[in-house]
PDB file of N, CA and C in Angstrom:
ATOM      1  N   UNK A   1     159.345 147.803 180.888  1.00  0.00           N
ATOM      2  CA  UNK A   1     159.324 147.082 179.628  1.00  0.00           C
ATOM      3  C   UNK A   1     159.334 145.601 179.942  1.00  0.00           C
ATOM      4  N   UNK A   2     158.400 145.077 179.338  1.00  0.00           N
ATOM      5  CA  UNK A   2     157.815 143.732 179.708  1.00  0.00           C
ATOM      6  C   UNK A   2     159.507 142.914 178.580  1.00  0.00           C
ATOM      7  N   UNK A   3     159.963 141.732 178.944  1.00  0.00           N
ATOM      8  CA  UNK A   3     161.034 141.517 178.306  1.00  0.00           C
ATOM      9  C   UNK A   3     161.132 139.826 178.280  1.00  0.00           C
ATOM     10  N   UNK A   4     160.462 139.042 179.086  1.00  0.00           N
ATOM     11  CA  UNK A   4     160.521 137.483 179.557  1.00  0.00           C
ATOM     12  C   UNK A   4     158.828 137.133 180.075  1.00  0.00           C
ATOM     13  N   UNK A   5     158.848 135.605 179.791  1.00  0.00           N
ATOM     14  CA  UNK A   5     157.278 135.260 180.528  1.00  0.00           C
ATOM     15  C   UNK A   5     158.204 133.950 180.416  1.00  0.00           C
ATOM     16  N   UNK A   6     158.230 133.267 181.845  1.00  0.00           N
ATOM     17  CA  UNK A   6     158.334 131.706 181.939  1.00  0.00           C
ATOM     18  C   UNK A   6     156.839 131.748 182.572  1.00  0.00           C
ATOM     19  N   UNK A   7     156.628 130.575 181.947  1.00  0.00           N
ATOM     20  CA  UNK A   7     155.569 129.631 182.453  1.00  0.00           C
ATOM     21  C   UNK A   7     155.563 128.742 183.200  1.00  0.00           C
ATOM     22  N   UNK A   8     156.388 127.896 182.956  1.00  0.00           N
ATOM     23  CA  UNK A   8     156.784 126.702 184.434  1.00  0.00           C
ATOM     24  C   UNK A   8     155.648 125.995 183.976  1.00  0.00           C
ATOM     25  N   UNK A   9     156.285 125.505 185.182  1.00  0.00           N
ATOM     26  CA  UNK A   9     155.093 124.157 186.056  1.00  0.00           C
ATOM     27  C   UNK A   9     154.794 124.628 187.069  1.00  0.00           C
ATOM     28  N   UNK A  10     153.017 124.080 187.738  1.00  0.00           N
ATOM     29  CA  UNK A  10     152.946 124.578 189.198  1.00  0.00           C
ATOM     30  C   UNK A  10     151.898 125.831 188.528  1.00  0.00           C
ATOM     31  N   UNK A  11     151.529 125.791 187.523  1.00  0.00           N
ATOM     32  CA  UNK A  11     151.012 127.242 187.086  1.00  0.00           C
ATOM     33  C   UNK A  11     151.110 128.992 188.069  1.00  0.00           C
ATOM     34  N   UNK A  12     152.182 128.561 188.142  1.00  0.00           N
ATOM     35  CA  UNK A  12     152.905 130.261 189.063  1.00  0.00           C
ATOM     36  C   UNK A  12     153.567 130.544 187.691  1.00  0.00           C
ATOM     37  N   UNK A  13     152.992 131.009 186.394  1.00  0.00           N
ATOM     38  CA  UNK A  13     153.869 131.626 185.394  1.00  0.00           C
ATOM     39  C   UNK A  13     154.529 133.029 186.520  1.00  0.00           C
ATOM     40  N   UNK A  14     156.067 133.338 186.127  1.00  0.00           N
ATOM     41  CA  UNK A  14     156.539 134.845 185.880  1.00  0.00           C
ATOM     42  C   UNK A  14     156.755 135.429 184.906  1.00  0.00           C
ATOM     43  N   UNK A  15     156.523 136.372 185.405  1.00  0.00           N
ATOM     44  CA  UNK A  15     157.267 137.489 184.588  1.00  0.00           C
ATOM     45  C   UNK A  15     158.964 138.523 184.718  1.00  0.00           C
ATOM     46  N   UNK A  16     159.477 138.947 183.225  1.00  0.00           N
ATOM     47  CA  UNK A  16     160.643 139.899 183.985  1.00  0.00           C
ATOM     48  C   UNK A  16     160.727 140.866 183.029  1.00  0.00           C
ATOM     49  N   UNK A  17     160.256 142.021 183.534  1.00  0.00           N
ATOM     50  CA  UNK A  17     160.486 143.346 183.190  1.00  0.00           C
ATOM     51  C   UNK A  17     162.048 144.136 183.847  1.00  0.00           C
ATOM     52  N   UNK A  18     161.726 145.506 183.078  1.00  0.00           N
ATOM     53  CA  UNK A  18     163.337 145.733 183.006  1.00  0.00           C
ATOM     54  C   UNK A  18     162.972 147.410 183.064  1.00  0.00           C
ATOM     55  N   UNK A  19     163.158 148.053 184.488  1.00  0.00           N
ATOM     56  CA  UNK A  19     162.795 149.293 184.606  1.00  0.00           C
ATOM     57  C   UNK A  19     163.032 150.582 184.043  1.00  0.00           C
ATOM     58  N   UNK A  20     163.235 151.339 184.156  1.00  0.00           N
ATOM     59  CA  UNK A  20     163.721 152.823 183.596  1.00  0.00           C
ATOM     60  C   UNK A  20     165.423 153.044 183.647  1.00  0.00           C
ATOM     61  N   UNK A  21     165.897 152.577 184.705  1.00  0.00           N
ATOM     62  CA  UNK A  21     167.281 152.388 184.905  1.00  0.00           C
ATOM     63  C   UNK A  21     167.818 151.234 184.218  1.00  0.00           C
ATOM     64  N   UNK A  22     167.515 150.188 183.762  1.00  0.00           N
ATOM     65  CA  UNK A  22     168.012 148.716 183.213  1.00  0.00           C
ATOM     66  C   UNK A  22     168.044 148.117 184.075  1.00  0.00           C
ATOM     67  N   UNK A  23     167.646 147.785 185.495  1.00  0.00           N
ATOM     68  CA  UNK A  23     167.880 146.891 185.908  1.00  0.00           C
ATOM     69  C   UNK A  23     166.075 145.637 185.996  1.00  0.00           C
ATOM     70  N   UNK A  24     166.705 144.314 185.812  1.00  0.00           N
ATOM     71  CA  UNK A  24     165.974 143.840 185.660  1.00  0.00           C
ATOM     72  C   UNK A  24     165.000 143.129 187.007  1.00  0.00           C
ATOM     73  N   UNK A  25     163.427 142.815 187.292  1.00  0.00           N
ATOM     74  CA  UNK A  25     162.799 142.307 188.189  1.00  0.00           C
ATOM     75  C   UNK A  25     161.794 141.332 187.312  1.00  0.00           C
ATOM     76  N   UNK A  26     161.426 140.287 187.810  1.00  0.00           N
ATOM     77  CA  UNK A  26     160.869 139.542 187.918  1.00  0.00           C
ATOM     78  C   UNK A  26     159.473 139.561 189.090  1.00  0.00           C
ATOM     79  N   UNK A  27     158.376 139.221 188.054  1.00  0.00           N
ATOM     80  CA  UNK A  27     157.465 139.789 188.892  1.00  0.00           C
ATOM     81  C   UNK A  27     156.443 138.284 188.983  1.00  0.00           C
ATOM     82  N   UNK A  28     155.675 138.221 189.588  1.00  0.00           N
ATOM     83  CA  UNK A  28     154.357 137.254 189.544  1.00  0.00           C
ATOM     84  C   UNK A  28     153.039 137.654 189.726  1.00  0.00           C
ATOM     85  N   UNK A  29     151.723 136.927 189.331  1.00  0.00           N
ATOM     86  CA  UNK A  29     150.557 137.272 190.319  1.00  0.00           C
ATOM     87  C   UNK A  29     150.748 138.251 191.556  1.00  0.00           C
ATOM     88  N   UNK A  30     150.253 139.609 191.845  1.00  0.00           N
ATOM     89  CA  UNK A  30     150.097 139.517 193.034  1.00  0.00           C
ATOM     90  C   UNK A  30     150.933 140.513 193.387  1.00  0.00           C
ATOM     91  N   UNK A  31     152.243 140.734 192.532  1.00  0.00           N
ATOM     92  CA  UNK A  31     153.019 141.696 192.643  1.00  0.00           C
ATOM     93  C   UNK A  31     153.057 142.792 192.885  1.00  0.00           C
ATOM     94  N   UNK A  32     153.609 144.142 193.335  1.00  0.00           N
ATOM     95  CA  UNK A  32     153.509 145.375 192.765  1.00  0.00           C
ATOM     96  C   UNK A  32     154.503 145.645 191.982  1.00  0.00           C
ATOM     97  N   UNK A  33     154.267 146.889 191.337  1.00  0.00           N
ATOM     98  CA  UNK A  33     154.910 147.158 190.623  1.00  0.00           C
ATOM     99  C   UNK A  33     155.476 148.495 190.306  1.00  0.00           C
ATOM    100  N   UNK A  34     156.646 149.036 190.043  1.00  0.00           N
ATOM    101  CA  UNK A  34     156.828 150.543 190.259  1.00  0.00           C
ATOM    102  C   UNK A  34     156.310 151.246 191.117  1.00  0.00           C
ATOM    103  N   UNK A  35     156.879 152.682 190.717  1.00  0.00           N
ATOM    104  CA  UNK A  35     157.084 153.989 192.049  1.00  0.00           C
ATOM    105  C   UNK A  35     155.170 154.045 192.234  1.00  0.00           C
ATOM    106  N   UNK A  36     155.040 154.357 193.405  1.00  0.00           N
ATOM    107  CA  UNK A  36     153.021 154.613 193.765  1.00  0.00           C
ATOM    108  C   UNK A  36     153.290 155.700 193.414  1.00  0.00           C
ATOM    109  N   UNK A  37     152.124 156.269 193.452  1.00  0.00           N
ATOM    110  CA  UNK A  37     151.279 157.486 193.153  1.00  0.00           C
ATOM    111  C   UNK A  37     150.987 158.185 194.738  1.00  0.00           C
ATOM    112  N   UNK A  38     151.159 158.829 195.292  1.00  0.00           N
ATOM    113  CA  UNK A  38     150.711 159.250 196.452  1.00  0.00           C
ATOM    114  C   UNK A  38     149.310 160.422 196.294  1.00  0.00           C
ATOM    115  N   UNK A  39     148.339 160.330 196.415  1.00  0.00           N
ATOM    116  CA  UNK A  39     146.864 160.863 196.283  1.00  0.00           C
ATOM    117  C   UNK A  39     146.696 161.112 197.538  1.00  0.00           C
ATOM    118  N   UNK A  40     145.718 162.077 197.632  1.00  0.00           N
ATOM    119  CA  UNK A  40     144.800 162.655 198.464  1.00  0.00           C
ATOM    120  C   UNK A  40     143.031 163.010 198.088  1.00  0.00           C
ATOM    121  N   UNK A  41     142.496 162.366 199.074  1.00  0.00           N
ATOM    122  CA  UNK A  41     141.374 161.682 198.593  1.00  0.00           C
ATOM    123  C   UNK A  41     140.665 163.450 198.118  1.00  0.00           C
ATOM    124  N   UNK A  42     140.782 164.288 199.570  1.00  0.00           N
ATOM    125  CA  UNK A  42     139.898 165.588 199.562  1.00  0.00           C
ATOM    126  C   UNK A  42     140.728 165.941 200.648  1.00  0.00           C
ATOM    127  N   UNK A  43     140.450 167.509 200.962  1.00  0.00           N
ATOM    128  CA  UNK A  43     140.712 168.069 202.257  1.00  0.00           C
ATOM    129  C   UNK A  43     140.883 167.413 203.559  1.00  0.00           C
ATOM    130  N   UNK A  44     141.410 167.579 204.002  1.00  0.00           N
ATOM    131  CA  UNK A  44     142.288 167.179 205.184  1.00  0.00           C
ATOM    132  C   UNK A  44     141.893 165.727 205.325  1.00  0.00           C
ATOM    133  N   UNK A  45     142.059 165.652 204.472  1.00  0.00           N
ATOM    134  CA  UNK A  45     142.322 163.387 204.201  1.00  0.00           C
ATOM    135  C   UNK A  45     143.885 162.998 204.066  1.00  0.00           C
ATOM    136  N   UNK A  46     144.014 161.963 204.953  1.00  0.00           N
ATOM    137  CA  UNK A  46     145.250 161.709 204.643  1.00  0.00           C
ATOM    138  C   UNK A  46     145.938 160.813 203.267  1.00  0.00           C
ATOM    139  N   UNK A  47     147.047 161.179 202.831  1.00  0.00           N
ATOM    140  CA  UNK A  47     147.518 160.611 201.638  1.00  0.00           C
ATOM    141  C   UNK A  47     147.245 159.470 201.635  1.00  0.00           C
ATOM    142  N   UNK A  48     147.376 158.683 199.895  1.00  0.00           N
ATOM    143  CA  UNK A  48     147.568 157.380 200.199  1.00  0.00           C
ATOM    144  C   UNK A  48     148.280 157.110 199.225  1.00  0.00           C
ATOM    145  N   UNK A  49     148.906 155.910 198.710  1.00  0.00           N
ATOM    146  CA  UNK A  49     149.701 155.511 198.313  1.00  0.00           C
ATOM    147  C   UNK A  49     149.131 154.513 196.744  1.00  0.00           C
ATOM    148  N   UNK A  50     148.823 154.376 195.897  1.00  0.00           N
ATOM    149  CA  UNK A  50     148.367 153.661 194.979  1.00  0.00           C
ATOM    150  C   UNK A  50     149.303 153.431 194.141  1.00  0.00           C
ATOM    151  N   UNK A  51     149.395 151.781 193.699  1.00  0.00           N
ATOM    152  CA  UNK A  51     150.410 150.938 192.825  1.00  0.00           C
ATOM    153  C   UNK A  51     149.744 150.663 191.756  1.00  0.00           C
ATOM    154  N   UNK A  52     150.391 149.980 190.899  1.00  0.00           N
ATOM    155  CA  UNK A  52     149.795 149.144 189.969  1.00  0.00           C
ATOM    156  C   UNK A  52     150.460 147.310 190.571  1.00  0.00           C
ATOM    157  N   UNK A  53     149.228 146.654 190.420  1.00  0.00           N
ATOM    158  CA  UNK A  53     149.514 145.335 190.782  1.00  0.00           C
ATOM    159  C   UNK A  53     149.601 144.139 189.340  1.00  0.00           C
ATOM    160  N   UNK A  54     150.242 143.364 189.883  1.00  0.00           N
ATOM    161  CA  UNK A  54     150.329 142.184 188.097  1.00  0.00           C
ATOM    162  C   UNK A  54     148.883 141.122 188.638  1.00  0.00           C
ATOM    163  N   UNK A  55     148.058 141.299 187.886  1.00  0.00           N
ATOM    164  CA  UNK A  55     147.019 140.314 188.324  1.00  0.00           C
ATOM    165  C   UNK A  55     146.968 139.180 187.028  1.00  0.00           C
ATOM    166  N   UNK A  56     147.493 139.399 186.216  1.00  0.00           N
ATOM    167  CA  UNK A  56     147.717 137.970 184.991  1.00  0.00           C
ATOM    168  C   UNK A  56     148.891 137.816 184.342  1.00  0.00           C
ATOM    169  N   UNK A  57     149.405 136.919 184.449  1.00  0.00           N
ATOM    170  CA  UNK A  57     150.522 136.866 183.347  1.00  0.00           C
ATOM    171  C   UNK A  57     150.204 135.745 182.092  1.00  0.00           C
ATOM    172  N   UNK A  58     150.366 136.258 180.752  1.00  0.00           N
ATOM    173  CA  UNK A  58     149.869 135.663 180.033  1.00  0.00           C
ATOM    174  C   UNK A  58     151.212 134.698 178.773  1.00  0.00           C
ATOM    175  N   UNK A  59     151.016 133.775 178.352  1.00  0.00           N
ATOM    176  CA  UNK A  59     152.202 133.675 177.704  1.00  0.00           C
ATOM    177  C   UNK A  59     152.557 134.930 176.792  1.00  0.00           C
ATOM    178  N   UNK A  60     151.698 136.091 176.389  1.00  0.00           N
ATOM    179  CA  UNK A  60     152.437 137.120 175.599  1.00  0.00           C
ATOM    180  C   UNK A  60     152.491 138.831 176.723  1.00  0.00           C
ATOM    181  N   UNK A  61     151.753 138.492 177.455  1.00  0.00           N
ATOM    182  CA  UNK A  61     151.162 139.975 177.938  1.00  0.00           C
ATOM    183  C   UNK A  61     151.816 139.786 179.637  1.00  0.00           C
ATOM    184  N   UNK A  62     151.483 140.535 180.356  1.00  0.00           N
ATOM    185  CA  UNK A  62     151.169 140.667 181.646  1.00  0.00           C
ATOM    186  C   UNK A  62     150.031 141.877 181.757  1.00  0.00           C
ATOM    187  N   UNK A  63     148.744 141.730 182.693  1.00  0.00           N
ATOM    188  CA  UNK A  63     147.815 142.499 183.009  1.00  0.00           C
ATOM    189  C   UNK A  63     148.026 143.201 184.314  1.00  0.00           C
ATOM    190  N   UNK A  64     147.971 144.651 184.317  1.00  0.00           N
ATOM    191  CA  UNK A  64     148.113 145.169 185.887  1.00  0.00           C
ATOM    192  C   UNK A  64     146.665 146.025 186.184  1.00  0.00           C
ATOM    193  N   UNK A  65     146.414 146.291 187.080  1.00  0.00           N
ATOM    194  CA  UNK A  65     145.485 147.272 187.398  1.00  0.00           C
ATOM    195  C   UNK A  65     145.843 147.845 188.860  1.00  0.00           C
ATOM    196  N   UNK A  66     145.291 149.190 189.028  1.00  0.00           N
ATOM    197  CA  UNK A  66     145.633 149.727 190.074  1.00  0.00           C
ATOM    198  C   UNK A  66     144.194 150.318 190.319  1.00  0.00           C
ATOM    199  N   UNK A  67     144.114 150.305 191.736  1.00  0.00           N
ATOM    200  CA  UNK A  67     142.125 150.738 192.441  1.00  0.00           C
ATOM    201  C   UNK A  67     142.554 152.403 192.761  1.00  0.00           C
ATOM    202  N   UNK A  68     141.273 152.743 191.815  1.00  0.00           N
ATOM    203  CA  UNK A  68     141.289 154.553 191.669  1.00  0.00           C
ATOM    204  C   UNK A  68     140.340 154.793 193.192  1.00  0.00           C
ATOM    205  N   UNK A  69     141.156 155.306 194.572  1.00  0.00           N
ATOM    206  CA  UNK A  69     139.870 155.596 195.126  1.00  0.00           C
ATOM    207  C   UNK A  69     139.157 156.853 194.479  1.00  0.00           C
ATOM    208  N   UNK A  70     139.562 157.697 193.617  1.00  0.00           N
ATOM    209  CA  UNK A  70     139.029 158.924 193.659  1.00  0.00           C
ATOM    210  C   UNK A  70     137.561 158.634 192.764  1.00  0.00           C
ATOM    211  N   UNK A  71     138.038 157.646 192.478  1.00  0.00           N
ATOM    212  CA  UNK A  71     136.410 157.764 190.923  1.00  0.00           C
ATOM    213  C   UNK A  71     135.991 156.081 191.164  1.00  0.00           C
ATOM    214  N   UNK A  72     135.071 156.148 191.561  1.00  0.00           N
ATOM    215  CA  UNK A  72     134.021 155.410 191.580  1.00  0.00           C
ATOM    216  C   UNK A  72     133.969 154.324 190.272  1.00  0.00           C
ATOM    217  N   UNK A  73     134.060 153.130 190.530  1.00  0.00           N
ATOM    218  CA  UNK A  73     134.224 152.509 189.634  1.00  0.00           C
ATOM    219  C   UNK A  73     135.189 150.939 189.563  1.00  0.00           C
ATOM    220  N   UNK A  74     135.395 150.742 188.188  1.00  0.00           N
ATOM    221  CA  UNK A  74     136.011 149.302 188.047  1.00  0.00           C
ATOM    222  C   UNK A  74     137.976 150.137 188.351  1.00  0.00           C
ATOM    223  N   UNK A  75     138.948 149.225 188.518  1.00  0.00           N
ATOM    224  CA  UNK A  75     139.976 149.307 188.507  1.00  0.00           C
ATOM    225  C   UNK A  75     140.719 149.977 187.688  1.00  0.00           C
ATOM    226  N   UNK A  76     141.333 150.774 187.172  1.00  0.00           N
ATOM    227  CA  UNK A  76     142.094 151.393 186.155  1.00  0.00           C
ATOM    228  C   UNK A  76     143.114 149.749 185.077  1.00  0.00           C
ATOM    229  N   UNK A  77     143.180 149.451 184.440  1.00  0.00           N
ATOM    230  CA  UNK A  77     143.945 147.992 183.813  1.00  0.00           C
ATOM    231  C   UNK A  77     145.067 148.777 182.752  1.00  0.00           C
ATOM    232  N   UNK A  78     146.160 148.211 182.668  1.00  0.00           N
ATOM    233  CA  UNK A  78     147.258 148.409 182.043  1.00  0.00           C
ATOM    234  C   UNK A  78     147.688 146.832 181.355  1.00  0.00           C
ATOM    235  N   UNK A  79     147.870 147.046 180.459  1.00  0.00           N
ATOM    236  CA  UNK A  79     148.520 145.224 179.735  1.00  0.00           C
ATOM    237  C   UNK A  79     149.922 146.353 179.338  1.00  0.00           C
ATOM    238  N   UNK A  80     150.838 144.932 179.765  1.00  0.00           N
ATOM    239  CA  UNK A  80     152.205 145.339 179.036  1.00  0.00           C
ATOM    240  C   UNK A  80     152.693 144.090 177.989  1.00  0.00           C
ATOM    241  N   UNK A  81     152.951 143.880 176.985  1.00  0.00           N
ATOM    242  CA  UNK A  81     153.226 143.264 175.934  1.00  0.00           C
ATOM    243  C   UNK A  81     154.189 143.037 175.747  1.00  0.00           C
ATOM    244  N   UNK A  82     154.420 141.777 175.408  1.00  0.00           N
ATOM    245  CA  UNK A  82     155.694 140.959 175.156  1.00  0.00           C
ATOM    246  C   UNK A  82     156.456 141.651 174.430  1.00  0.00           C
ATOM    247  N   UNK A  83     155.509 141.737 173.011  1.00  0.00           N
ATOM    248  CA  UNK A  83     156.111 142.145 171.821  1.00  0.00           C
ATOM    249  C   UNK A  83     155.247 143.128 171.181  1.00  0.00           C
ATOM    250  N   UNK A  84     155.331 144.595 171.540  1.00  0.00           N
ATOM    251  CA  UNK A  84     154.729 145.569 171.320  1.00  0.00           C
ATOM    252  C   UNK A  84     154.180 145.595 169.063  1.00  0.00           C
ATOM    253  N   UNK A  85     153.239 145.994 168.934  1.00  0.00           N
ATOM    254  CA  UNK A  85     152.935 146.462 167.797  1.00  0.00           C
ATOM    255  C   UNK A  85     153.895 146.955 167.049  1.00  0.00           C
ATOM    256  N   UNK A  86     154.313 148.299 167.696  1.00  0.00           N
ATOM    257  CA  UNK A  86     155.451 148.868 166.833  1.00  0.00           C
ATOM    258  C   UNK A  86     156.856 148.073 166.695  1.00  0.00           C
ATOM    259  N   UNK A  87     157.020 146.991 167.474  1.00  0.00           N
ATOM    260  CA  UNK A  87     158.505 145.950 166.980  1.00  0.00           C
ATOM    261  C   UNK A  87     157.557 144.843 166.099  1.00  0.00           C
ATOM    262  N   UNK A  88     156.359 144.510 165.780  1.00  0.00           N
ATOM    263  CA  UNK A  88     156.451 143.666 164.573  1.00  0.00           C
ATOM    264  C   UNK A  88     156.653 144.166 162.997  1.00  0.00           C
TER     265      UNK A  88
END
């Protein structure tokens, strides 16, 4: 749960989300974020590990995406919101 956005100076905005347990992290550009996904591409391929990363922080949002090797294509994208729809 997305919960804080400083912006600063230096344009390094953060962010601070607040996990499943309550405890709180602070994240930036570049970050990861939560438990991976451990995948297997096909038969006797070895696992791999896939995150979701913070690639924008916005004064209301933060943007993540995580790279699907299995499917061909653009990045999977997740936005987490300051202030969700259902709290206005």
């Amino acid at each position: 749960r997305l919960i804080a956005i400083v912006s600063g100076e230096g344009g390094n905005p953060r962010a601070m989300i607040v996990d499943p347990g309550g405890t709180g992290h602070i994240v930036r550009r570049g970050d990861y974020v939560g438990r991976g996904e451990r995948i297997r591409l096909g038969p006797g391929q070895p696992e791999r590990e896939i995150n979701w990363r913070v690639v924008r922080v916005r004064p209301d949002r933060i943007i993540l995406v995580r790279e699907d090797p299995i499917q061909a294509g653009p990045p999977v994208t997740r936005v987490m919101r300051l202030y969700p729809e259902e709290d206005t």
